[in-house]
N, C-alpha and C. Protein backbone atom coordinates (compact mmCIF):
# COMPACT_ATOMS: atom_id res chain seq x y z
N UNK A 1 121.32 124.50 104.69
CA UNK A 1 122.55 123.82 104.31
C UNK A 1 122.71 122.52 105.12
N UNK A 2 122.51 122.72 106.46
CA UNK A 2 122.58 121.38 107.10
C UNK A 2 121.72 120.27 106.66
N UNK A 3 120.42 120.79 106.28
CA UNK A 3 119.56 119.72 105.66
C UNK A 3 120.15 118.98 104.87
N UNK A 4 120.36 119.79 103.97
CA UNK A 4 120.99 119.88 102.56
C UNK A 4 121.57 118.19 102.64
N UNK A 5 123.01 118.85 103.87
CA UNK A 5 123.81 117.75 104.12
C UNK A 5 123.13 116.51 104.67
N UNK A 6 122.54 116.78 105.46
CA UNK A 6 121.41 115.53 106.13
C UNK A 6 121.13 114.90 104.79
N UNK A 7 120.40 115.22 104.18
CA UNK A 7 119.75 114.37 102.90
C UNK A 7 120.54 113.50 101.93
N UNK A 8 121.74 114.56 101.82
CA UNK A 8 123.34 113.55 101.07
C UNK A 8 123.31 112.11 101.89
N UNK A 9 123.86 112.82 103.36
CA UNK A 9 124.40 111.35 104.10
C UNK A 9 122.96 110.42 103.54
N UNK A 10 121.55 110.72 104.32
CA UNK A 10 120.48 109.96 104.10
C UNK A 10 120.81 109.00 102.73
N UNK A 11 120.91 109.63 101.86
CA UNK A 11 120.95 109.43 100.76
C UNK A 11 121.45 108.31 100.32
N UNK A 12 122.86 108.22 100.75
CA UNK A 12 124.20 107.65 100.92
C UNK A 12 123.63 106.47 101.87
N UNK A 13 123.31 106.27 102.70
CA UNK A 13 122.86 105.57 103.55
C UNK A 13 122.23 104.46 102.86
N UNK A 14 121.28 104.89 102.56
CA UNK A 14 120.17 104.26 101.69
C UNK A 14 120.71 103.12 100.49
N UNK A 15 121.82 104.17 99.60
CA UNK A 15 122.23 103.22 99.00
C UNK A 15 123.22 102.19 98.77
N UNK A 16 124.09 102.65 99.86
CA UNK A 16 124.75 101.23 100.45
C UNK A 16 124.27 100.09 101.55
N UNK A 17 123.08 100.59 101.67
CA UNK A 17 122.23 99.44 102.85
C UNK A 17 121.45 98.64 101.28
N UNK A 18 120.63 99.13 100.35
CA UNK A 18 120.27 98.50 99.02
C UNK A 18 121.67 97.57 98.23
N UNK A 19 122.67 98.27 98.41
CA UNK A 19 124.06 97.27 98.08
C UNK A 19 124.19 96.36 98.23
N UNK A 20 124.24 96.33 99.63
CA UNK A 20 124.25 95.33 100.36
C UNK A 20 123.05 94.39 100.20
N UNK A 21 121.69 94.72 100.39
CA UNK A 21 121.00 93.78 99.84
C UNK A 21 121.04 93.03 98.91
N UNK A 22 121.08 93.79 97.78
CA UNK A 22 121.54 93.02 95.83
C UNK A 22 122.66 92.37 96.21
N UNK A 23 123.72 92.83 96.41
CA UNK A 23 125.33 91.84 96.71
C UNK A 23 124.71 90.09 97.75
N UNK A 24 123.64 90.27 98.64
CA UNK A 24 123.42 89.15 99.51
C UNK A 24 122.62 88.23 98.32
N UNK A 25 121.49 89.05 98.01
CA UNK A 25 120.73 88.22 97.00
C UNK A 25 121.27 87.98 95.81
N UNK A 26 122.68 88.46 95.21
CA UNK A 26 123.16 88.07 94.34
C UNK A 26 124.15 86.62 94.43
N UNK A 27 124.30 86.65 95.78
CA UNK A 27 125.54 85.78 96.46
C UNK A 27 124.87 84.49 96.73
N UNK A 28 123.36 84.76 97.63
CA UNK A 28 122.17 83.17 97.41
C UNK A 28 122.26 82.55 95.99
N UNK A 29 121.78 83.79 94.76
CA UNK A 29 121.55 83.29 93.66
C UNK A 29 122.67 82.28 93.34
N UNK A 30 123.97 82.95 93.06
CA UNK A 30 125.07 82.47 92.82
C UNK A 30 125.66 80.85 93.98
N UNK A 31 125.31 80.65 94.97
CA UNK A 31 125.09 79.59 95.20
C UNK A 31 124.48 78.66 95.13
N UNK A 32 122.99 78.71 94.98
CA UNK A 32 121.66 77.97 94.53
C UNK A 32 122.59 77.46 93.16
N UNK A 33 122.78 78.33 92.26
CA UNK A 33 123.86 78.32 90.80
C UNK A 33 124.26 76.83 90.75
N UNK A 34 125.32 77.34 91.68
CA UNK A 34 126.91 76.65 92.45
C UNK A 34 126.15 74.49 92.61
N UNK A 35 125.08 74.57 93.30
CA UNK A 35 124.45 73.46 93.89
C UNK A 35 124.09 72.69 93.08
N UNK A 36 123.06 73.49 92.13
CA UNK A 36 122.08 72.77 90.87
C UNK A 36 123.25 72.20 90.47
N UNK A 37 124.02 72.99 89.86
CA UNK A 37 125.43 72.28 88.70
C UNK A 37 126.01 70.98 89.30
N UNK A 38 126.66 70.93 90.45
CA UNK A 38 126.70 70.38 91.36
C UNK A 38 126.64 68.88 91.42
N UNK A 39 125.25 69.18 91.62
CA UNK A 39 124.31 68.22 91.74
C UNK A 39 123.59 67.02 90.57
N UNK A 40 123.75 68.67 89.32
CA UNK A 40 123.43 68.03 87.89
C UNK A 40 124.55 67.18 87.25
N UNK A 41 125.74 67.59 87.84
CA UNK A 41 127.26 67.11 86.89
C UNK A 41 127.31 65.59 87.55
N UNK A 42 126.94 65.80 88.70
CA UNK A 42 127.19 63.65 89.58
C UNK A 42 125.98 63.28 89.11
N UNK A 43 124.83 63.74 89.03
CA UNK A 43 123.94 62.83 88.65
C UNK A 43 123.74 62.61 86.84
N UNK A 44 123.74 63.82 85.99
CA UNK A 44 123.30 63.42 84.43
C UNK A 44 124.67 63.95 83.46
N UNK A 45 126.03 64.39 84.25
CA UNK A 45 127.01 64.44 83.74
C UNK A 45 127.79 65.86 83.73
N UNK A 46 128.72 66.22 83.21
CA UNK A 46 128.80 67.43 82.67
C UNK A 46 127.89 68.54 81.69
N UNK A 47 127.78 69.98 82.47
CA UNK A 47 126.93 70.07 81.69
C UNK A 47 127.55 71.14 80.42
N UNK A 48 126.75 70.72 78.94
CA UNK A 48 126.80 72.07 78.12
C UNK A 48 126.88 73.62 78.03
N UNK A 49 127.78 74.00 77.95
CA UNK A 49 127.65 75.58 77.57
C UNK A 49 126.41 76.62 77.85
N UNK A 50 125.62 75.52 76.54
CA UNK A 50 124.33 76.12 76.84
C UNK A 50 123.52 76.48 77.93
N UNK A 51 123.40 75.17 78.75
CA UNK A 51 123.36 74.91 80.00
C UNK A 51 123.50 75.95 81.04
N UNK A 52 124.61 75.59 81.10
CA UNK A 52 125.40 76.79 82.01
C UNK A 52 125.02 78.20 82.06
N UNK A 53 124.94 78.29 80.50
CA UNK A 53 124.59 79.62 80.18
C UNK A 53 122.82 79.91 80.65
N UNK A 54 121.96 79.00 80.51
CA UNK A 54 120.78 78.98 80.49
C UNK A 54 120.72 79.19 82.22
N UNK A 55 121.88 78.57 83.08
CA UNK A 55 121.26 78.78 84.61
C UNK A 55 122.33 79.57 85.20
N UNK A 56 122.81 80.18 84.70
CA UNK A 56 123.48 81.62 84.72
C UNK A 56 122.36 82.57 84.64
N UNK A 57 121.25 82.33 83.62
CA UNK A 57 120.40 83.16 83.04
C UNK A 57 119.15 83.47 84.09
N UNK A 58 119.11 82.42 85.11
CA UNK A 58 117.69 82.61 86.30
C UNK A 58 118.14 83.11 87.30
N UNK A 59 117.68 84.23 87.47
CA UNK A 59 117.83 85.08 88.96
C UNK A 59 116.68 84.91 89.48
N UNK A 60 115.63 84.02 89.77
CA UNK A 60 114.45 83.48 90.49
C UNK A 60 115.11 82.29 91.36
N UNK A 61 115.42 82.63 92.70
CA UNK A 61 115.85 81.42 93.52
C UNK A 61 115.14 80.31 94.02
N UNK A 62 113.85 80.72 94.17
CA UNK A 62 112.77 79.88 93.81
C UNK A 62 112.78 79.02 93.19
N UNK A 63 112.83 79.70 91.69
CA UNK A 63 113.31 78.64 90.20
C UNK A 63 114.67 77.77 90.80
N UNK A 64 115.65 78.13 91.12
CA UNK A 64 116.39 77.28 91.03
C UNK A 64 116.46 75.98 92.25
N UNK A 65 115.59 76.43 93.39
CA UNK A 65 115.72 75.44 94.03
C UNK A 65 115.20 74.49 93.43
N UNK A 66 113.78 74.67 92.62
CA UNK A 66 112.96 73.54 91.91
C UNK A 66 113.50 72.60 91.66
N UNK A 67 114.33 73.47 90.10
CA UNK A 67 115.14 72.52 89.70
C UNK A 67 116.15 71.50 90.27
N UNK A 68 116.78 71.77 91.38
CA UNK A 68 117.58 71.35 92.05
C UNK A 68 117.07 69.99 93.06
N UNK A 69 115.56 70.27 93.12
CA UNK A 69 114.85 69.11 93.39
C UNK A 69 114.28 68.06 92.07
N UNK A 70 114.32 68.79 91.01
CA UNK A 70 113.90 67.99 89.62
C UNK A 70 115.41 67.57 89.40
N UNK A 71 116.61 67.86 89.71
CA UNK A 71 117.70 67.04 89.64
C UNK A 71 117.69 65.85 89.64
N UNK A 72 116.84 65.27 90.63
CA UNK A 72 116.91 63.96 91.28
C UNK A 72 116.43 62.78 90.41
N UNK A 73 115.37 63.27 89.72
CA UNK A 73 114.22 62.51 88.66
C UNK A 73 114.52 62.64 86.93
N UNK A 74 115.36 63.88 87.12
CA UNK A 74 115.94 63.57 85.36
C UNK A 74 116.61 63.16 84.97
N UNK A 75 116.48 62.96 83.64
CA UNK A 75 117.40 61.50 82.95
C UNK A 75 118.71 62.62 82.07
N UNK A 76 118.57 63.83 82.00
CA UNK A 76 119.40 64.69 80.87
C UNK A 76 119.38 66.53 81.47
N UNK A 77 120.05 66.55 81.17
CA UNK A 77 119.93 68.61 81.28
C UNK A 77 118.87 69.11 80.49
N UNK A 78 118.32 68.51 79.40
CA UNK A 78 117.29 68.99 78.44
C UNK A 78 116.23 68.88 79.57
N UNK A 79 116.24 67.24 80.14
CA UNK A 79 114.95 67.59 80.37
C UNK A 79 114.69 68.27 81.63
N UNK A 80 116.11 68.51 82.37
CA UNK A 80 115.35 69.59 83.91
C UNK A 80 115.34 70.73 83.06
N UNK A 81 115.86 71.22 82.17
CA UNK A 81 115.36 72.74 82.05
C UNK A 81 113.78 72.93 81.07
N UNK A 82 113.52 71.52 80.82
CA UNK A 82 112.51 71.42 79.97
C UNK A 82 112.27 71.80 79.01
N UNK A 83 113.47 71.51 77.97
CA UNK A 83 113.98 71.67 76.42
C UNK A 83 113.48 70.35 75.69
N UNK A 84 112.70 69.30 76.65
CA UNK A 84 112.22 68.01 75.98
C UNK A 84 111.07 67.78 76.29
């Protein structure tokens, strides 16, 4: 029985320390987000729906820093997401 209980808490443990991970890496993502837009709205304008929706859509933070450096060199939102 004590095991038993040992293994719950363990258990429990485990998956609020993983929580916490996803919630941190969800919170980078969501800023990387926050930056690109940012960054894209002073330099090629407001952006489209679509847009938005399309970098809502990348949970690769990687990906988004890219872009966030291809900010600098594009002329449109088509062409950093490379719709042109």
């Amino acid at each position: 029985e004590q095991g038993i209980e040992q293994g719950i808490e363990q258990g429990i443990e485990q998956g609020i320390a993983k929580g916490r991970q996803e919630g941190r890496e969800e919170g980078r993502l969501r800023e990387a987000r926050e930056m690109l837009l940012a960054l894209g709205e002073e330099r090629l304008g407001k952006p489209a729906a679509g847009v938005r929706r399309a970098l809502n859509a990348i949970d690769d933070h990687r990906r988004l820093r890219l872009l966030a450096r291809k900010v600098l060199r594009a002329s449109s939102w088509r062409e950093l997401l490379g719709e042109e």
